[in-house]
Protein backbone atom coordinates (compact mmCIF):
# COMPACT_ATOMS: atom_id res chain seq x y z
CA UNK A 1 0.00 0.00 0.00
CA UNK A 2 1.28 3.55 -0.65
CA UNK A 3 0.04 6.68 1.41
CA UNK A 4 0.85 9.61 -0.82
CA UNK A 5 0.95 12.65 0.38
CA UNK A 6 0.67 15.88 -1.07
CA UNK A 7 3.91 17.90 -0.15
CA UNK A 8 7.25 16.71 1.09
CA UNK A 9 6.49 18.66 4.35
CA UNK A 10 3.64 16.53 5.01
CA UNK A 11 5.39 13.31 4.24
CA UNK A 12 8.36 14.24 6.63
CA UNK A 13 6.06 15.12 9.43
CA UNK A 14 4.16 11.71 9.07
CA UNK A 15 7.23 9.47 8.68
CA UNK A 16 8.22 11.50 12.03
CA UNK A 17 4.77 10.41 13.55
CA UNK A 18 4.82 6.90 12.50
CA UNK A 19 8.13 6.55 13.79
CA UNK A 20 6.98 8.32 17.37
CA UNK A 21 3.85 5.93 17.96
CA UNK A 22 6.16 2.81 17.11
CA UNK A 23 8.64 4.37 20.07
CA UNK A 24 5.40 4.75 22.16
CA UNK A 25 4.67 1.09 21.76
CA UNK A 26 7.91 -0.79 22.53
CA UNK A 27 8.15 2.23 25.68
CA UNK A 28 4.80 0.73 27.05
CA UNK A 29 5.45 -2.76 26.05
CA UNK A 30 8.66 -3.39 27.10
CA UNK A 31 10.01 -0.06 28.37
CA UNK A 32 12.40 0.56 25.46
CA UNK A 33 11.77 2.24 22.03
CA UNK A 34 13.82 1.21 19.56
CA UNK A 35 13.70 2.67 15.49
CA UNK A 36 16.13 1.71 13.36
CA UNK A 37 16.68 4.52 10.67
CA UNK A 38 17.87 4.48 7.23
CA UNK A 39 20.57 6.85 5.86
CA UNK A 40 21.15 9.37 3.29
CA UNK A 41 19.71 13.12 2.34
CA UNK A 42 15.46 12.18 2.04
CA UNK A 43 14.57 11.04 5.31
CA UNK A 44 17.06 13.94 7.31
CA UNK A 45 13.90 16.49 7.96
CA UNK A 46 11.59 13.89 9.34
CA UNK A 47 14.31 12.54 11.58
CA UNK A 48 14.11 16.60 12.64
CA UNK A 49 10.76 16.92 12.94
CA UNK A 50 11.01 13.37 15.25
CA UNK A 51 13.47 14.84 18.17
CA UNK A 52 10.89 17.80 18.08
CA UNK A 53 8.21 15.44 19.29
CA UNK A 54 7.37 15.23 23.07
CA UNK A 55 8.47 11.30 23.56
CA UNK A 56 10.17 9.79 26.95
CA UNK A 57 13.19 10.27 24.98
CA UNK A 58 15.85 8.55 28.22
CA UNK A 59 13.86 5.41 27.17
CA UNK A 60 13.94 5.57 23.04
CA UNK A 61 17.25 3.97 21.18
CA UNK A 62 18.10 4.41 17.71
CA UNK A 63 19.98 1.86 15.35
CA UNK A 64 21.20 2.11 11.68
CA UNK A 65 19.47 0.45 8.95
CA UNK A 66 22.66 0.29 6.85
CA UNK A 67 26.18 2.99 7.27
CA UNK A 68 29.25 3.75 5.01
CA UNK A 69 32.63 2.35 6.15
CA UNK A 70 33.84 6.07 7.07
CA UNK A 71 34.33 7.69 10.04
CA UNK A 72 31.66 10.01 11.93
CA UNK A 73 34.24 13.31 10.60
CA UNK A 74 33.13 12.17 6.60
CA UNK A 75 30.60 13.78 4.65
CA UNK A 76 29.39 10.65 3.49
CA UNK A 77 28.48 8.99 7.53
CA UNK A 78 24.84 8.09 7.88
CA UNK A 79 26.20 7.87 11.73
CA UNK A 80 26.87 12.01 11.99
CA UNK A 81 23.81 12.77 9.78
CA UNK A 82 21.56 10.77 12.63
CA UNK A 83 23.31 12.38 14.92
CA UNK A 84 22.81 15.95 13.61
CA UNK A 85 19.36 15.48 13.27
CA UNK A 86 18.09 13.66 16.21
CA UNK A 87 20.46 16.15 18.50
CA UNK A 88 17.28 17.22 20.21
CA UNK A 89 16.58 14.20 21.11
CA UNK A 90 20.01 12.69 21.72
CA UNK A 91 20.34 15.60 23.92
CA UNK A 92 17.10 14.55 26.25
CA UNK A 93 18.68 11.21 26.83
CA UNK A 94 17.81 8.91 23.75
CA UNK A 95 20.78 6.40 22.95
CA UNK A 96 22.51 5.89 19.01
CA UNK A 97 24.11 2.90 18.42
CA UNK A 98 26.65 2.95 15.85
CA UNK A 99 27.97 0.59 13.10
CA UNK A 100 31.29 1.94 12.29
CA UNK A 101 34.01 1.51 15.01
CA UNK A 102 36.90 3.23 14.38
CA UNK A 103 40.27 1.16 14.17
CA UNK A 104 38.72 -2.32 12.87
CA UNK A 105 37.84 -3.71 9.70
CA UNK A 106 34.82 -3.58 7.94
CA UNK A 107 33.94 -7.16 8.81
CA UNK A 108 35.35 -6.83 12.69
CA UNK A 109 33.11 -3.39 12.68
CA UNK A 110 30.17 -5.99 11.62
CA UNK A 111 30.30 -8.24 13.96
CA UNK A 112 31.04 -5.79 16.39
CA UNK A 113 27.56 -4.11 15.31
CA UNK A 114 26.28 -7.54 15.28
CA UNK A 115 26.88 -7.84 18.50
CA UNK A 116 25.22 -4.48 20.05
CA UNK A 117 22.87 -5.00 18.11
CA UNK A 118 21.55 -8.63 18.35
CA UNK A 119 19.43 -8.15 21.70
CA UNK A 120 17.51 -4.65 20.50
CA UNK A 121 13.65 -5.28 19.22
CA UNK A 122 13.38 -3.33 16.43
CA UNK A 123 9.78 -1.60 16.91
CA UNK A 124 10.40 0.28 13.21
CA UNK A 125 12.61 0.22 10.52
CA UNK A 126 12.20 3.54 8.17
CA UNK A 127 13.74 2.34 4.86
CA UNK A 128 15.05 4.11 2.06
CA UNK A 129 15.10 3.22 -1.86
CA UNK A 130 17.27 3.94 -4.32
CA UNK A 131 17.00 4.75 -7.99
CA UNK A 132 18.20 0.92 -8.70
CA UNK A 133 15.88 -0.46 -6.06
CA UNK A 134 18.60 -0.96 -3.38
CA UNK A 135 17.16 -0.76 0.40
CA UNK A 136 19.51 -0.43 3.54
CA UNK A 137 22.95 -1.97 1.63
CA UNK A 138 21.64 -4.56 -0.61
CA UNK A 139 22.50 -3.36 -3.82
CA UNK A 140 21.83 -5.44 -6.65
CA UNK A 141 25.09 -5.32 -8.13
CA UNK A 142 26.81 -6.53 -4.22
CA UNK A 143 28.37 -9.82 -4.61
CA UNK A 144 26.98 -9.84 -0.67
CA UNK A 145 23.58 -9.59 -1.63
CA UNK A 146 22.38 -13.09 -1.43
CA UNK A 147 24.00 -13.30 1.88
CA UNK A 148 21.95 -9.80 3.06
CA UNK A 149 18.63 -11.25 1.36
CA UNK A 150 19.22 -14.86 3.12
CA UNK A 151 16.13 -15.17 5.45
CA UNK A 152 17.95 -18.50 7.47
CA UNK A 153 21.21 -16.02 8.17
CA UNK A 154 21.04 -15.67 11.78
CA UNK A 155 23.27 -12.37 11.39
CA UNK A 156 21.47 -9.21 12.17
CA UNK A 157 25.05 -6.72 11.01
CA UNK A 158 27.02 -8.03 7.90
CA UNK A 159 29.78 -5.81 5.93
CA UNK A 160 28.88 -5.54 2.13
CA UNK A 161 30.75 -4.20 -0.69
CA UNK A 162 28.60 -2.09 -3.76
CA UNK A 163 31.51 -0.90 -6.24
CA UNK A 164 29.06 1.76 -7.65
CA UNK A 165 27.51 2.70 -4.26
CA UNK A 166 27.59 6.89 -3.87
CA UNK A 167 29.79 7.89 -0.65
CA UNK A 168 31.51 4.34 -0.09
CA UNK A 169 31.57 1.21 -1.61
CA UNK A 170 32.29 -0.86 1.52
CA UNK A 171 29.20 -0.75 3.85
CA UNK A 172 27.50 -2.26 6.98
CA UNK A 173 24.27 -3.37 6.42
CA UNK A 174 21.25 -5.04 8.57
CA UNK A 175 20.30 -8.57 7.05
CA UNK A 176 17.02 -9.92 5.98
CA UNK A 177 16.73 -11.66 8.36
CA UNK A 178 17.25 -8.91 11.30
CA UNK A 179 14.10 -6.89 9.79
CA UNK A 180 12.06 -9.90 9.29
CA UNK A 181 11.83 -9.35 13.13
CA UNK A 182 10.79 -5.70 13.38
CA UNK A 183 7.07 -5.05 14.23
CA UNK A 184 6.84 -2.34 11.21
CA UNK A 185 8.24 -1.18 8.47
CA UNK A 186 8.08 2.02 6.60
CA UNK A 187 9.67 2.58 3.03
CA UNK A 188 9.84 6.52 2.72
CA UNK A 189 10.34 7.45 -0.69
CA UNK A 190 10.13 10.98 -2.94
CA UNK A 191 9.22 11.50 -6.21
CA UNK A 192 7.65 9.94 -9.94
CA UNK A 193 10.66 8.64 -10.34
CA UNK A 194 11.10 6.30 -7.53
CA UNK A 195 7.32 5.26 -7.08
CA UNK A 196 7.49 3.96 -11.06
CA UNK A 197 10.41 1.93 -10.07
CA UNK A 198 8.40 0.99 -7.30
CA UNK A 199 4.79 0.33 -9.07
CA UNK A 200 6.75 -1.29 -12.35
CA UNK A 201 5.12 -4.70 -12.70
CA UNK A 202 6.96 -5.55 -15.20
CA UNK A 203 10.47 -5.34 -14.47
CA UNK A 204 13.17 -8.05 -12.98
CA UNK A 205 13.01 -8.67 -8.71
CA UNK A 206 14.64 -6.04 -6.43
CA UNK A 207 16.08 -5.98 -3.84
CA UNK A 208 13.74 -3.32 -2.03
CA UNK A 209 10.99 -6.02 -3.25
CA UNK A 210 12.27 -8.17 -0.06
CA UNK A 211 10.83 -5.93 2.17
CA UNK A 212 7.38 -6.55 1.20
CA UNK A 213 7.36 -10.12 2.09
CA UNK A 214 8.64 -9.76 5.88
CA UNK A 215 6.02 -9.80 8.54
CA UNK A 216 6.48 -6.38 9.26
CA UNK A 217 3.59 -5.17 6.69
CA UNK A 218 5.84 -3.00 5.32
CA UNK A 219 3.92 -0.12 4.43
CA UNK A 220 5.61 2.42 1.76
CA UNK A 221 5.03 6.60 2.06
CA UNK A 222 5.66 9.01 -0.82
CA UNK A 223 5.37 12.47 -2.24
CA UNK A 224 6.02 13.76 -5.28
């Protein structure tokens, strides 16, 4: 299902919403939000307009969907964007776990990531799409891709390598498999562009195409 909306304003606010009332949930379920959020220039207001909301923030923890292998001081770190955005937030107690840890490899920053990550319940993921229909770090041309898309790999953090990916071709990347277990998903996406690539019936499996079959009910958001 698609909810369109008719400005980007209004699609950033609601992505900020959804995300809010999924924090709300895991808070009075279990105690502990927990949203993991996707990277990259689209999605950066609505993470703004989120840390604006009035949410139990001490008790609210944010993970990466997917981050470049570069350090919090590049351009190109999903990690600093969150970080710049959510600052309001951040600064009322909520908790960002990283990816990248400085000083390892890519795969030792994995399954350090793996790690941190393995115990959090992931009340949303908000997903991004790309022009090629990559989600998170599955790219189709990855030769880690099958390994990301594997629904019986029991990692939740794997490193990934996408030659023609913009900002970094070596990446950390949540699995399949770690956002089959999320109660929600939302795939927040802007412009024709994107929702033809989307709505194209016609056209060869992609990888953003695995999101609709998790349990999640993945539920997709655009403007134009």
């Amino acid at each position: 299902m698609i909810r369109a909306f008719a400005s980007r304003d209004a699609l950033m606010q609601a992505a900020a919403e959804t995300i809010a009332n999924a924090l709300n949930k895991g808070i009075s379920a279990r105690g502990e939000g927990v949203a993991a959020l996707s990277g990259g220039s689209t999605p950066e207001p609505a993470y703004e307009a989120l840390a604006a909301l009035p949410l139990d923030w001490k008790r609210a923890t944010f993970l990466l969907v997917d981050e470049r292998f570069v350090p919090t001081s590049d351009g190109a770190s999903n990690e600093a964007m969150l970080r710049r955005a959510l600052a309001q937030a951040l600064g009322k107690g909520a908790k960002l776990l990283p990816m990248y840890a400085h000083g390892a490899s890519a795969d030792e920053a994995a399954q350090l990531a793996d790690t941190l990550y393995a115990s959090k319940h992931i009340d949303i993921a908000l997903m991004g799409m790309g022009a090629d229909g990559h989600t998170a770090s599955w790219f189709p041309q990855s030769a880690q891709l099958a390994e990301a898309l594997d629904a019986s790999n029991k990692r939740v953090v794997i490193s990934v390598d996408a030659p023609n990916a913009a900002g970094a071709p070596t990446r950390l990347t949540l699995t399949r498999s770690a956002l089959s277990r999320a109660d929600a998903i939302a795939l927040l996406i802007t412009g024709d562009e994107k929702r033809r690539v989307l709505e194209d019936k016609a056209r060869e499996p992609l990888p953003v195409d695995a999101l609709f079959d998790l349990p999640g009910a993945a539920e997709t958001l655009w403007a134009p």
